[in-house]
Protein backbone atom coordinates (compact mmCIF):
# COMPACT_ATOMS: atom_id res chain seq x y z
CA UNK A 1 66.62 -23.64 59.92
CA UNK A 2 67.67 -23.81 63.73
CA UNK A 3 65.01 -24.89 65.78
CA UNK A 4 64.44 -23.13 69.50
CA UNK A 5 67.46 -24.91 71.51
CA UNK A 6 69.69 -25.03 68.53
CA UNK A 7 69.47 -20.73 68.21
CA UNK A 8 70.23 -21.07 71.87
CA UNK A 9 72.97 -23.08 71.46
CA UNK A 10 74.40 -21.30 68.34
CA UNK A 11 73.88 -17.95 70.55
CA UNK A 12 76.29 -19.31 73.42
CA UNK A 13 78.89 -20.39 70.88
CA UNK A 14 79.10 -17.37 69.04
CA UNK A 15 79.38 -15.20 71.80
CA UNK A 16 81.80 -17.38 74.31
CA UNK A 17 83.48 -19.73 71.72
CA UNK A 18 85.64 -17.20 69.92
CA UNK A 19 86.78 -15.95 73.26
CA UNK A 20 87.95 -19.09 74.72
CA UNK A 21 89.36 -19.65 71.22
CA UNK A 22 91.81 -16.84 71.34
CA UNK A 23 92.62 -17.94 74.81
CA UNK A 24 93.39 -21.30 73.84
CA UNK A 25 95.45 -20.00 70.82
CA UNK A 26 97.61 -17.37 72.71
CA UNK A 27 98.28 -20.11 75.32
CA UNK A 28 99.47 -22.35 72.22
CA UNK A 29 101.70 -19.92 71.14
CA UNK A 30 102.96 -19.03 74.60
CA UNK A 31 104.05 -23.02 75.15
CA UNK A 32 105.37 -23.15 71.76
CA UNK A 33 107.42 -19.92 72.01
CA UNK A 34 108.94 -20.20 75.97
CA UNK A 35 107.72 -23.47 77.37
CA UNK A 36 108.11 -26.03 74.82
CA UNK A 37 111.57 -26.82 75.41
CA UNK A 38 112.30 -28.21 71.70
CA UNK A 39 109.36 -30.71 72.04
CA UNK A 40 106.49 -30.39 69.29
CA UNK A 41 102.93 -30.35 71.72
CA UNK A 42 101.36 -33.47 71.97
CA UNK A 43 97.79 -32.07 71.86
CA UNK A 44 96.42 -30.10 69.51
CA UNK A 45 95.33 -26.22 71.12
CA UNK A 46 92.11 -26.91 69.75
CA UNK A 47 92.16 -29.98 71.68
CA UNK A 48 93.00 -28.31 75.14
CA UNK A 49 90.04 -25.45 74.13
CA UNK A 50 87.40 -28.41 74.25
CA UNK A 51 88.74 -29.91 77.27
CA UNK A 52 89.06 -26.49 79.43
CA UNK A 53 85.96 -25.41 78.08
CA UNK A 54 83.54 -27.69 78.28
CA UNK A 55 85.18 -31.35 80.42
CA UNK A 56 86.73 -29.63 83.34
CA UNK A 57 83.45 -27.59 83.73
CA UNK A 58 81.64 -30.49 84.06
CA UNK A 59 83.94 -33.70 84.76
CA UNK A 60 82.25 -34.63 87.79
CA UNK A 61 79.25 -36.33 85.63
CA UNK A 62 81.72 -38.42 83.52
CA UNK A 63 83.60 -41.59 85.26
CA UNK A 64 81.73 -42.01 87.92
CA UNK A 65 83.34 -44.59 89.81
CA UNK A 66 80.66 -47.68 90.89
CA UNK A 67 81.11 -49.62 94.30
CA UNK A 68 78.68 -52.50 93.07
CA UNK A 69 77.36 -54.60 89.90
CA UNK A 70 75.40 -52.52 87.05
CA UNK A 71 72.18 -54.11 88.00
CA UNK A 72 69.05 -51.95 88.14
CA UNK A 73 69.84 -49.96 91.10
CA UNK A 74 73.83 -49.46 91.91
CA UNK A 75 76.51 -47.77 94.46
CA UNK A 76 77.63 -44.34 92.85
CA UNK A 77 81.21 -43.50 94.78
CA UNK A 78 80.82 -39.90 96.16
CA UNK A 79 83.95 -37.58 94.91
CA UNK A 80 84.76 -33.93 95.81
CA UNK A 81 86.55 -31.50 94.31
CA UNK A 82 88.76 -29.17 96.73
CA UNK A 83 89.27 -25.09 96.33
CA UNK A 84 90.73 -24.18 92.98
CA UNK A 85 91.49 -27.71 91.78
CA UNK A 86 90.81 -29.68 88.93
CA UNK A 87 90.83 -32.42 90.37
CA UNK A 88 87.96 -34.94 91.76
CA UNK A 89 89.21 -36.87 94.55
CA UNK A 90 87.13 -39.76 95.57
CA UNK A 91 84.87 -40.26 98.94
CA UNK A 92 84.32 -43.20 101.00
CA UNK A 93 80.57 -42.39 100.85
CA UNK A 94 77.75 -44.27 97.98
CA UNK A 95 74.69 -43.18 97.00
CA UNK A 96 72.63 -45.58 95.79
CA UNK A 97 71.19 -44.99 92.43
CA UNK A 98 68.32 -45.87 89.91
CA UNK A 99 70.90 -47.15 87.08
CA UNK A 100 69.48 -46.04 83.75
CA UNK A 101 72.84 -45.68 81.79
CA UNK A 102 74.26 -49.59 81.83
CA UNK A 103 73.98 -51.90 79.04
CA UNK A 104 72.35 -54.50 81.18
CA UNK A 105 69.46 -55.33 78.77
CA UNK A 106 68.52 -58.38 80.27
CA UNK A 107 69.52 -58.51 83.56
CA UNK A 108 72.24 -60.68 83.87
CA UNK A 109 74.38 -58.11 85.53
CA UNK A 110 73.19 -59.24 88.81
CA UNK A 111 74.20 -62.85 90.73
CA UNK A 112 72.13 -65.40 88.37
CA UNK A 113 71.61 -68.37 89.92
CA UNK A 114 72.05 -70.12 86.37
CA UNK A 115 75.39 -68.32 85.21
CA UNK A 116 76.94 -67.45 88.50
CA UNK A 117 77.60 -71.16 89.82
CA UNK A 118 79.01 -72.37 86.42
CA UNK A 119 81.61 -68.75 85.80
CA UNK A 120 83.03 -69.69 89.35
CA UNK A 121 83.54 -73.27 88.60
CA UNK A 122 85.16 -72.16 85.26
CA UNK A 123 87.39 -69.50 86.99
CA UNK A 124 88.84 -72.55 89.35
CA UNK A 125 89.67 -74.74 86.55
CA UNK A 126 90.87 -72.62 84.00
CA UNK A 127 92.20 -69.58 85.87
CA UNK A 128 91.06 -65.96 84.95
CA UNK A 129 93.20 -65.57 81.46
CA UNK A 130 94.89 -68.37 78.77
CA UNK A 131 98.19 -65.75 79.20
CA UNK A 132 98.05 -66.11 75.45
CA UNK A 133 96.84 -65.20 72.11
CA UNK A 134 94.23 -67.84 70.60
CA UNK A 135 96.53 -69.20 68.07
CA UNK A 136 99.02 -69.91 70.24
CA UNK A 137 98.04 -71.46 73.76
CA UNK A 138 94.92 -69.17 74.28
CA UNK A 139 91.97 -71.65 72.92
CA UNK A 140 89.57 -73.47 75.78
CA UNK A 141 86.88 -75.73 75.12
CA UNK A 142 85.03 -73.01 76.27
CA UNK A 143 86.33 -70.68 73.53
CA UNK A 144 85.12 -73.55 70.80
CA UNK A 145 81.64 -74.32 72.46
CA UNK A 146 80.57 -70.65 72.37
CA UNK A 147 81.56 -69.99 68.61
CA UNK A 148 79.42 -73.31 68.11
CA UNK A 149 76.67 -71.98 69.91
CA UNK A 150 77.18 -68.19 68.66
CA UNK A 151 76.51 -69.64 65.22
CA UNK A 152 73.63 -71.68 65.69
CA UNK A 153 72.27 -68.39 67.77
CA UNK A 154 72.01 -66.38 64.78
CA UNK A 155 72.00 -68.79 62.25
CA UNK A 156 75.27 -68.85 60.21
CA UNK A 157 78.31 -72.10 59.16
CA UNK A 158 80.40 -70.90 61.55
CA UNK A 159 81.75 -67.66 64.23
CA UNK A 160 84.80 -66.70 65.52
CA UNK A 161 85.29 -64.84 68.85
CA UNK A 162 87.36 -61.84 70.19
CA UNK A 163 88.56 -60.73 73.32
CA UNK A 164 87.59 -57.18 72.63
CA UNK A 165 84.49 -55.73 71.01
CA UNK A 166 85.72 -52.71 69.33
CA UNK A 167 88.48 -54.66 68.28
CA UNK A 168 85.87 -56.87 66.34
CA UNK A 169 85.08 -54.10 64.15
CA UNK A 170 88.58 -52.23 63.36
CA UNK A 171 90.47 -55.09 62.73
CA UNK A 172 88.31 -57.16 61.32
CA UNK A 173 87.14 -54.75 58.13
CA UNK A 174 90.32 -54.25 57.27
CA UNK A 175 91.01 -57.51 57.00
CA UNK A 176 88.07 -58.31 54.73
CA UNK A 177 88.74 -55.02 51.72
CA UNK A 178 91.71 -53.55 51.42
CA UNK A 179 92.93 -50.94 48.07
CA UNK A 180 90.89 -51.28 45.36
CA UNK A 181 87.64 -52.13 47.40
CA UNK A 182 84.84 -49.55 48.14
CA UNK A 183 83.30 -49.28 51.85
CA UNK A 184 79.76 -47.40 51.99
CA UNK A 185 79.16 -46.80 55.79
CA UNK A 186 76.19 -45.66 57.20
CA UNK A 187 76.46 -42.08 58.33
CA UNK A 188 76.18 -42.27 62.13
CA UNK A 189 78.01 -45.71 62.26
CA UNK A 190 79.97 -46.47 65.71
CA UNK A 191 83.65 -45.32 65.75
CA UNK A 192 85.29 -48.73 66.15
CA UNK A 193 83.33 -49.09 62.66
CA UNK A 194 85.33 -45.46 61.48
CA UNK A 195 88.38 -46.49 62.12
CA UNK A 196 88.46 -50.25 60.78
CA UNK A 197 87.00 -48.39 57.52
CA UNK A 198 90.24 -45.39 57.77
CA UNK A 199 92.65 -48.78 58.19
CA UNK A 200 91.74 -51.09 55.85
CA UNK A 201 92.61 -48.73 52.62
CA UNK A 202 89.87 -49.23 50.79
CA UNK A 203 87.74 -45.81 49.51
CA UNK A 204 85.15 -45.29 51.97
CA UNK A 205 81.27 -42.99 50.93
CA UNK A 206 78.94 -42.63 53.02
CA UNK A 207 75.19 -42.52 52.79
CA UNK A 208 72.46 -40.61 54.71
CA UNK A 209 71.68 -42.61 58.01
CA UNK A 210 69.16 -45.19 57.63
CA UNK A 211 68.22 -44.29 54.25
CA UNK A 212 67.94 -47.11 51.59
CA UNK A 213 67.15 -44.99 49.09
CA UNK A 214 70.41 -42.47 49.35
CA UNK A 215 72.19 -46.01 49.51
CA UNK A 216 71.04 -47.25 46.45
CA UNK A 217 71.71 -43.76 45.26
CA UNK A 218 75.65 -43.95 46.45
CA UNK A 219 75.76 -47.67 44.95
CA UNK A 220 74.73 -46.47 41.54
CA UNK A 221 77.43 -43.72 41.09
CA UNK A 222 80.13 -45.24 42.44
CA UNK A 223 79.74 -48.65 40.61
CA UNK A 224 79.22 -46.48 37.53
CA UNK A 225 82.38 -44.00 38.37
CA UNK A 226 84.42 -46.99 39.52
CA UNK A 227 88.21 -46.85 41.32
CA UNK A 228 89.31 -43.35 41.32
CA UNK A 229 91.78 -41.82 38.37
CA UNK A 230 91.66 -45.40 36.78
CA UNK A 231 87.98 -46.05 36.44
CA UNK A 232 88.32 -49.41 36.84
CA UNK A 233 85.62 -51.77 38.50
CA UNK A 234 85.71 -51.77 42.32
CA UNK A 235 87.07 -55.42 43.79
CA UNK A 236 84.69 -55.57 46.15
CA UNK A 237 82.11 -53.47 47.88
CA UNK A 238 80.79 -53.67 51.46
CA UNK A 239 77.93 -52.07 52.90
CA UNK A 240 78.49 -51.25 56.81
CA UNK A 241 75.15 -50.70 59.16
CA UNK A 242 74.21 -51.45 62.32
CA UNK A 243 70.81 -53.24 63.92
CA UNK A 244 70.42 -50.80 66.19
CA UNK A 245 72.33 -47.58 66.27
CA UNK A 246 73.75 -46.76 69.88
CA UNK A 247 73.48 -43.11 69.93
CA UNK A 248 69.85 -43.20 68.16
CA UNK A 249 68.13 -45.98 69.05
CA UNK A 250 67.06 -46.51 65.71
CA UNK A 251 66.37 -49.97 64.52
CA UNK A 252 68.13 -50.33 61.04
CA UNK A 253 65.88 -50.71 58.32
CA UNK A 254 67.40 -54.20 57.53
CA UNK A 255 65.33 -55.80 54.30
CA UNK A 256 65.84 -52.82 52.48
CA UNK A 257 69.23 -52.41 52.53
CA UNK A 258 70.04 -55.73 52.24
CA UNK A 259 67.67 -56.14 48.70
CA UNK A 260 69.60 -53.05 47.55
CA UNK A 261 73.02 -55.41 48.63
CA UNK A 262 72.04 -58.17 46.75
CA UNK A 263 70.51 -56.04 43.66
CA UNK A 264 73.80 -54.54 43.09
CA UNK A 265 76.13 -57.33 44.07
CA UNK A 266 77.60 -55.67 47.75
CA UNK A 267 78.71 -57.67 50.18
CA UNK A 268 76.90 -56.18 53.73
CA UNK A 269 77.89 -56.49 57.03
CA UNK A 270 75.82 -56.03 59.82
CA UNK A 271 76.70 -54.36 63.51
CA UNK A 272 74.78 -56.21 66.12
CA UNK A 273 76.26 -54.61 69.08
CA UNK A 274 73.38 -53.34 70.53
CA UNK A 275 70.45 -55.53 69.30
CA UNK A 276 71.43 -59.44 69.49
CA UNK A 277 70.10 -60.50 72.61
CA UNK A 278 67.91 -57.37 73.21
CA UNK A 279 65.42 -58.04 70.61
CA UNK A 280 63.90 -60.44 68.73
CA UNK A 281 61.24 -63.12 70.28
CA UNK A 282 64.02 -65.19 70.72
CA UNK A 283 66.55 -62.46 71.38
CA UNK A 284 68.60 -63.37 67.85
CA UNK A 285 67.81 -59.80 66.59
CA UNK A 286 67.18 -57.61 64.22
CA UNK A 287 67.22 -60.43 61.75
CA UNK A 288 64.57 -61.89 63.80
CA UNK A 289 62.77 -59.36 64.46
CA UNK A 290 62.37 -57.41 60.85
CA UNK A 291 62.16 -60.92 59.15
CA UNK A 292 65.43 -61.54 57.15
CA UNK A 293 67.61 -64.79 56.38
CA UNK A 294 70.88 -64.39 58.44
CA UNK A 295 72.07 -66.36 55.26
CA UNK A 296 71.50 -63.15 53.07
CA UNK A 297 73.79 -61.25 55.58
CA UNK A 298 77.44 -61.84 54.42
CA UNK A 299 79.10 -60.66 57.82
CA UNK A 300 77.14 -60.32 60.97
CA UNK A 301 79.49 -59.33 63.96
CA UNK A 302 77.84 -58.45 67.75
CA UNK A 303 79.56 -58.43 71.16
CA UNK A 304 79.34 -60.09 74.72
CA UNK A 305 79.00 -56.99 76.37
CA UNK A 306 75.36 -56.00 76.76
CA UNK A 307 72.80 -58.80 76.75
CA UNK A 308 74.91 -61.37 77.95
CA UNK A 309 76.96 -59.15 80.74
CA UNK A 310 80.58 -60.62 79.47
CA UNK A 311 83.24 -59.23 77.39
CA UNK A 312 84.70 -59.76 73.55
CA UNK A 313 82.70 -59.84 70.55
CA UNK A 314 82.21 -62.09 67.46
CA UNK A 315 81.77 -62.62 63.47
CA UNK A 316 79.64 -65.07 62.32
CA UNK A 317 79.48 -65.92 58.43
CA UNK A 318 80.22 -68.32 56.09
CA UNK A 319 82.91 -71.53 57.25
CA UNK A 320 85.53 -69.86 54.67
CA UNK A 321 85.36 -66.02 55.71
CA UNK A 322 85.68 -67.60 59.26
CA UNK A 323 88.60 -69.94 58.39
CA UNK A 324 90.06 -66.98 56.42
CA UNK A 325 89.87 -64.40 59.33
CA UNK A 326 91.64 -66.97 61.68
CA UNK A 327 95.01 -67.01 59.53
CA UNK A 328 94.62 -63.27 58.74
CA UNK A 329 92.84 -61.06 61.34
CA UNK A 330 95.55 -59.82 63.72
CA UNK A 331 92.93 -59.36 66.40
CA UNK A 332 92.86 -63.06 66.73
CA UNK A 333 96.75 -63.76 65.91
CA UNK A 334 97.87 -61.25 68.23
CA UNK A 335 95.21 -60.25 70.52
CA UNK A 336 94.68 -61.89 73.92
CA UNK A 337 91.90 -64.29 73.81
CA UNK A 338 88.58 -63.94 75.97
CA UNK A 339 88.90 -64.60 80.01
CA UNK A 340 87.53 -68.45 80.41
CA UNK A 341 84.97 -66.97 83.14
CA UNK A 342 83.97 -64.56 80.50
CA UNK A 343 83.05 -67.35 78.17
CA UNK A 344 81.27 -69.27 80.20
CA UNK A 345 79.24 -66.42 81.39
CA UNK A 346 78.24 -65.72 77.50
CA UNK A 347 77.80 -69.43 77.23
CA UNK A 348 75.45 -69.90 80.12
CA UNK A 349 73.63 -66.56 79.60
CA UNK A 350 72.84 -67.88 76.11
CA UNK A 351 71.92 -71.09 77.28
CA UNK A 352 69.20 -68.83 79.59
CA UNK A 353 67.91 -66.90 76.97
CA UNK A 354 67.42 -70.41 74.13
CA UNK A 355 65.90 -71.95 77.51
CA UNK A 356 68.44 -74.40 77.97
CA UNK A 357 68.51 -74.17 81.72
CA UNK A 358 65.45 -76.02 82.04
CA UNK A 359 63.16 -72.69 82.98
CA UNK A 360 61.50 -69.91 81.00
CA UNK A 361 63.33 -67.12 82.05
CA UNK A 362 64.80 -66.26 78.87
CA UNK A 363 61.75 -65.79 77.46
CA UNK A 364 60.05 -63.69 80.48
CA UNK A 365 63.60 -61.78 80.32
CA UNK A 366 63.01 -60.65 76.78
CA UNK A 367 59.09 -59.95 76.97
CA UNK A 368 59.90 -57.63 79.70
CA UNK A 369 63.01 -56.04 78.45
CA UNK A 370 60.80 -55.15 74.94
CA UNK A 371 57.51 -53.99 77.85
CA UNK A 372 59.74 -51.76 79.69
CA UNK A 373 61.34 -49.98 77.15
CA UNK A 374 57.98 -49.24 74.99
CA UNK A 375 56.53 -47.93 78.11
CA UNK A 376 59.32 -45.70 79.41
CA UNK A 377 59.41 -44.48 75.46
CA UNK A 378 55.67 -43.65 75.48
CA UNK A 379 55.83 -42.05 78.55
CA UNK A 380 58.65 -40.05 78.08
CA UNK A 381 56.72 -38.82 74.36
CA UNK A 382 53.96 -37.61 76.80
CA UNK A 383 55.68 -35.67 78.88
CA UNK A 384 57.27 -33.60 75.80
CA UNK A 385 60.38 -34.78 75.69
CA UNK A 386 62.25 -35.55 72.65
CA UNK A 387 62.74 -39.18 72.22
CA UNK A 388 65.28 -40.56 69.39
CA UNK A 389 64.54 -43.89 68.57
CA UNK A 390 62.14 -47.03 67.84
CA UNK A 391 59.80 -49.30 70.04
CA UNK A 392 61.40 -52.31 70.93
CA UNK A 393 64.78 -50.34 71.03
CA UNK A 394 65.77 -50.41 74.84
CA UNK A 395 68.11 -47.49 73.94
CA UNK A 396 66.39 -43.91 74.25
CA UNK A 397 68.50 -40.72 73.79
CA UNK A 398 67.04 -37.45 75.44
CA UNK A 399 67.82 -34.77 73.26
CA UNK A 400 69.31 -32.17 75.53
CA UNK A 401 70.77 -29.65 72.96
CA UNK A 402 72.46 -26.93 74.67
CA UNK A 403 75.59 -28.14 76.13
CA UNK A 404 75.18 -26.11 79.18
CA UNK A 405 72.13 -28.58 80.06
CA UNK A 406 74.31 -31.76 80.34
CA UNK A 407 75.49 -30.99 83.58
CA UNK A 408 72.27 -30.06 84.88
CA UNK A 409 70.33 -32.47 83.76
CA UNK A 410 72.84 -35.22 85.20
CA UNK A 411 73.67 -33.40 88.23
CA UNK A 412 70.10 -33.09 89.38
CA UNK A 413 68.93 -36.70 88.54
CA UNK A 414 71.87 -37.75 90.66
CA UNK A 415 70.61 -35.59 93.36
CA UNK A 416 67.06 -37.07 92.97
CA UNK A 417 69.06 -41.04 93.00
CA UNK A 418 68.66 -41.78 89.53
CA UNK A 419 72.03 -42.40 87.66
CA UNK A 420 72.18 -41.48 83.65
CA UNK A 421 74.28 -41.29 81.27
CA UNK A 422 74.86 -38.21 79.00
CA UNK A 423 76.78 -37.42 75.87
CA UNK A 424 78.47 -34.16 74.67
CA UNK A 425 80.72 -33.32 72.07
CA UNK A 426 82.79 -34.79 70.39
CA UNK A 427 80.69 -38.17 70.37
CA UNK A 428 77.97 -35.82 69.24
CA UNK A 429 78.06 -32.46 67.90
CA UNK A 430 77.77 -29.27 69.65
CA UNK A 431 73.72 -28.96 68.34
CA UNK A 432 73.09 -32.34 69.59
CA UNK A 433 73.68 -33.35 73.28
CA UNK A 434 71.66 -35.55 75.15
CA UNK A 435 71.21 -37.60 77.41
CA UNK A 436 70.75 -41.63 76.54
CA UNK A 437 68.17 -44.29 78.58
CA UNK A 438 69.45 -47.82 78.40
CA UNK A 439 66.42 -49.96 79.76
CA UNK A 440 67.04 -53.07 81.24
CA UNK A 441 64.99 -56.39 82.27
CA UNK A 442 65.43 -55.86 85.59
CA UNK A 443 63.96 -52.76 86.16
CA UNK A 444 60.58 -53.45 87.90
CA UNK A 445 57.54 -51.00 87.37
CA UNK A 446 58.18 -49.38 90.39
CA UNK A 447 61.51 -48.42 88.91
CA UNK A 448 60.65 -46.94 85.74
CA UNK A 449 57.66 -44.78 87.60
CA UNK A 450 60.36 -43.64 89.77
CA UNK A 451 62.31 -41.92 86.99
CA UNK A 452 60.08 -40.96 84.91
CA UNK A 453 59.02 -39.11 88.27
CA UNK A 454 62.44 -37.58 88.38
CA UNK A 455 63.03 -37.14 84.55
CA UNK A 456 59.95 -35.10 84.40
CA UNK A 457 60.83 -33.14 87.42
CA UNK A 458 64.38 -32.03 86.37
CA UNK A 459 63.46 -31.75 82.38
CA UNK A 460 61.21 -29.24 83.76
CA UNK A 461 63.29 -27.39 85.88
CA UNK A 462 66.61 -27.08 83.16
CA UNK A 463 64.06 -26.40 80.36
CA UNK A 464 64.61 -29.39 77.97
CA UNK A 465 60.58 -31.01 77.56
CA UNK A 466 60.40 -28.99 73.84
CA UNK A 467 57.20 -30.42 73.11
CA UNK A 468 53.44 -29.85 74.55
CA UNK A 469 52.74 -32.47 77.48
CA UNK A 470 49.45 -34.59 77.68
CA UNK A 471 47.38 -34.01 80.82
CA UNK A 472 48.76 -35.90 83.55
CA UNK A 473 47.43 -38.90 84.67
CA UNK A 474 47.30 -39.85 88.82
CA UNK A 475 48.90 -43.06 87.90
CA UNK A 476 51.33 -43.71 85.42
CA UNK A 477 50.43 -47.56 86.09
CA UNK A 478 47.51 -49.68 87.18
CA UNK A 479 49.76 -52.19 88.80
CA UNK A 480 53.14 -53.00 89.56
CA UNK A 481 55.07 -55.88 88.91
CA UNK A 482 58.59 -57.47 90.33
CA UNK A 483 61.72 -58.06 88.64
CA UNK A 484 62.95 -60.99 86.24
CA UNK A 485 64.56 -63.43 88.45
C-alpha cells in the first residue's frame, strides 16, 4: 500500500506523466520523420521526457559550481538564468554556505597542517601526474608505500591502488568471474558495482537489500539449479555488498553475510567506499566496527575519496589475487595511475588518523565525526523527519518523496545558507527522492544547530516532516564545542 506522499506522488504522475509522454513521443516522431536527416537519434525519447520534465525544471540545484575547498562551510558560485533560456549562466557573486552534501568525513578537506606541507613538497618533486599507466612508467615510491600501508590499514597480504574509484569496482569484478561464474549483488548496490557485474559475463541474482536471510535463500537455489540450460556447478560465486550503502546509510550487516559466504563456499567482496575511514575506533571500518576478521573477507576494495580527501581507490586481499589483478585488470594496465600529490595526501591523512604524526587528532577526528552524526540523526528523528540509515553512519538521506519537493527543499536551504545535496530519479525512483546529509568532523556544534534550525524550518514549510514531532526543547545543546583542528 502507498503511504501519504507516495499517493501524492502517484497522483502527479498519473495525471501529468502521460501528457508529457505523448509530447515527448510526437516530438520523437517529428525528428525521426523531417529532422533526422538519415541519422538514427542518439537519445532515447524517453530519455529527453525525463530531462524536459523534471532536470530543466529544476537544474539550478544540480552542479553547483564551488569557489572554495569542501570544508564545513564553502563558496556556492551564484548563476542566473535569463528570459526563456535553458541555460544557467554563472555570476561573479558567492554565497557562503553550511556544506552538508561533501564527503568530507573527517575533515581533511581543509589546509591540514600535517598533510598540506608534505602534498606540496610531493607536487615539486614528482610533478602533478607520472604521464603514464602504472605498468609502464606510472609507479612512485609513493604509489608502493600507500598499498603497504593500505594493507596493514585494514588488515590484508597485500593492496593494489587505482587512479579512479568507480573504476575500482567495474573493472575489477570482471576481472575476478567471468562465464560460468555466478554474481549475487545486493539489491541497492552502487552503479560502478552494476556495471562491473553487466561486464564481467558471469550470471548475476540479486537478493533483498541487507537481508542475510533472502541471501542464503538465493545461495541455496542457485547452487542447487546450477549454470543455466547445462546444470552444471557454478565456477565460482561472489557475493557483492557494501559497508555502508551511500544512498541509505545503512551499515551492512557484515557477520551474517559473511557466515552465510563461508557456509556455502562464496567468495564475498566487500564495498568500503563509504565506511573505511569514517567508522570504526580506529577508522578501519565496518570490519572494525561489527567485529569481523578482514581475513574472512576475500576482496575488500574502498576509495581515497571521502575520509582521506584524495582521489583513486583500492583492493586489498590475498598477495596472489593482488599479483593476479596487476597482470590482468585493465584498470591498472591501461588506466592512468594516481596524481603523486594525491598519494601523498592519502598517505599522510592515514598517517593522521593511525596517529603517526605524533598527535591525537586522528582519534579526536573520528570520536567527533561518529558524535556529530548520531546527534544530527537523533535530532532530525525528533523533529519528524524520515531518517534512512544507522548511528554511526555519517550519511543520512531525508526522504523527500514527491519529486516536486526536491527543488524546494534545496532551493530554500540555499536561501537560508545551508548547502545540500538532493537526489531524484533515475539514481532513485520516482517514489523515493530525498535529500542526503553527509556529516563531517569539522562541523562544530554551532554548525549542526544551525541546520537543523533551517532543516526544520523549510521541512515545515514544503510539507516533508511525515512523522509527529517531540516538544521542542529551548536548546538543542547545553554547550558548544569548536572544530577538529
Amino acid at each position: 500500500m502507498l503511504r501519504g506522499p507516495q499517493f501524492s506522488t502517484m497522483f502527479l504522475l498519473i495525471v501529468f506523466f502521460p501528457i508529457e509522454l505523448l509530447k515527448g513521443f510526437f516530438n520523437f516522431v517529428k525528428t525521426a520523420i523531417f529532422g533526422g536527416q538519415g541519422y538514427a537519434p542518439l537519445c532515447e525519447w524517453r530519455d529527453n521526457l525525463i530531462f524536459n520534465w523534471l532536470f530543466l525544471r529544476s537544474q539550478d540545484i544540480f552542479s553547483r559550481p564551488l569557489a572554495s575547498p569542501p570544508d564545513a562551510w564553502i563558496d556556492v558560485v551564484e548563476r542566473s538564468r535569463g528570459k526563456n533560456t535553458k541555460t544557467l549562466k554563472r555570476t561573479k557573486n558567492t554565497r557562503r554556505c553550511l556544506n552538508l552534501g561533501s564527503y568530507n568525513y573527517l575533515g581533511f578537506a581543509a589546509s591540514d597542517e600535517y598533510c598540506m606541507p608534505r602534498v606540496l613538497n610531493s607536487l615539486n618533486q614528482y610533478s602533478p601526474t607520472t604521464c603514464s599507466v602504472r605498468v609502464d612508467g606510472g609507479t612512485t615510491k609513493l604509489h608502493l608505500e600507500l598499498e603497504d600501508m593500505v594493507a596493514g590499514f585494514v588488515g590484508k597480504p597485500a593492496s593494489v591502488i587505482f587512479g579512479m574509484g568507480y573504476a575500482t569496482n567495474s573493472f575489477i569484478i570482471p576481472a575476478l568471474i567471468g562465464k560460468g561464474g555466478l554474481i549475487i549483488s545486493d539489491s541497492l548496490n552502487h552503479n560502478s558495482i552494476v556495471y562491473g557485474a553487466r561486464g564481467s559475463g558471469a550470471d548475476v541474482q540479486v537478493f533483498e537489500h541487507n537481508s542475510p536471510s533472502h541471501l542464503e535463500k538465493v545461495l541455496r537455489e542457485q547452487i542447487a539449479i546450477g549454470q543455466p540450460r547445462t546444470g552444471r556447478p557454478w565456477k565460482k560465486i561472489l557475493v557483492i555488498v557494501e559497508g555502508i550503502y551511500s544512498m541509505e546509510g545503512e551499515i551492512c550487516k557484515l557477520p551474517e553475510i559473511i557466515s552465510i559466504c563461508k557456509k556455502y563456499k562464496a567468495y564475498s567482496y566487500l564495498d568500503e567506499a563509504h565506511s573505511i575511514g569514517a567508522v570504526g575506533k580506529s577508522g578501519r571500518g565496518v570490519c572494525e566496527l561489527l567485529g569481523v576478521d578482514p581475513a574472512d573477507v576475500d576482496i575488500m576494495m574502498g576509495t581515497f575519496t571521502k575520509s582521506f580527501n584524495s582521489c583513486g581507490g583500492y583492493i586489498a586481499a590475498s598477495k596472489e589475487i593482488i599479483q593476479y589483478l596487476k597482470y590482468t585488470c585493465p584498470a591498472h594496465l591501461y588506466g592512468m595511475s594516481m596524481s603523486p600529490p594525491a598519494v601523498e595526501q592519502a598517505i599522510s591523512a592515514m598517517k593522521v588518523i593511525c596517529g603517526e604524526d605524533g598527535s591525537n587528532r586522528g582519534a579526536v577526528k573520528l570520536t567527533r565525526v561518529r558524535e556529530n552524526s548520531n546527534f544530527f540523526r537523533s535530532e532530525l528523528n525528533k523533529m519528524g523527519f524520515e531518517v534512512l540509515g544507522d548511528n554511526d553512519s555519517p550519511v543520512m538521506p531525508i526522504m523527500l518523496y514527491n519529486p516536486a519537493k526536491i527543488p524546494a527543499f534545496s532551493r530554500e536551504c540555499l536561501a537560508r545558507e545551508v548547502a545540500v545535496v538532493t537526489v531524484a530519479f533515475p539514481a532513485t525512483s520516482f517514489f523515493l527522492s530525498r535529500a542526503r546529509i553527509c556529516i563531517s568532523a569539522s562541523h562544530t556544534k554551532e554548525d549542526l544547530t544551525k541546520a537543523l534550525k533551517v532543516i526544520r524550518e523549510v521541512g515545515e514549510m514544503i510539507g516533508v516532516k511525515y512523522f509527529p514531532a517531540e516538544p521542542e526543547k529551548h536548546q538543542l545543546l547545553d554547550t558548544a564545542t569548536t572544530p577538529v583542528a
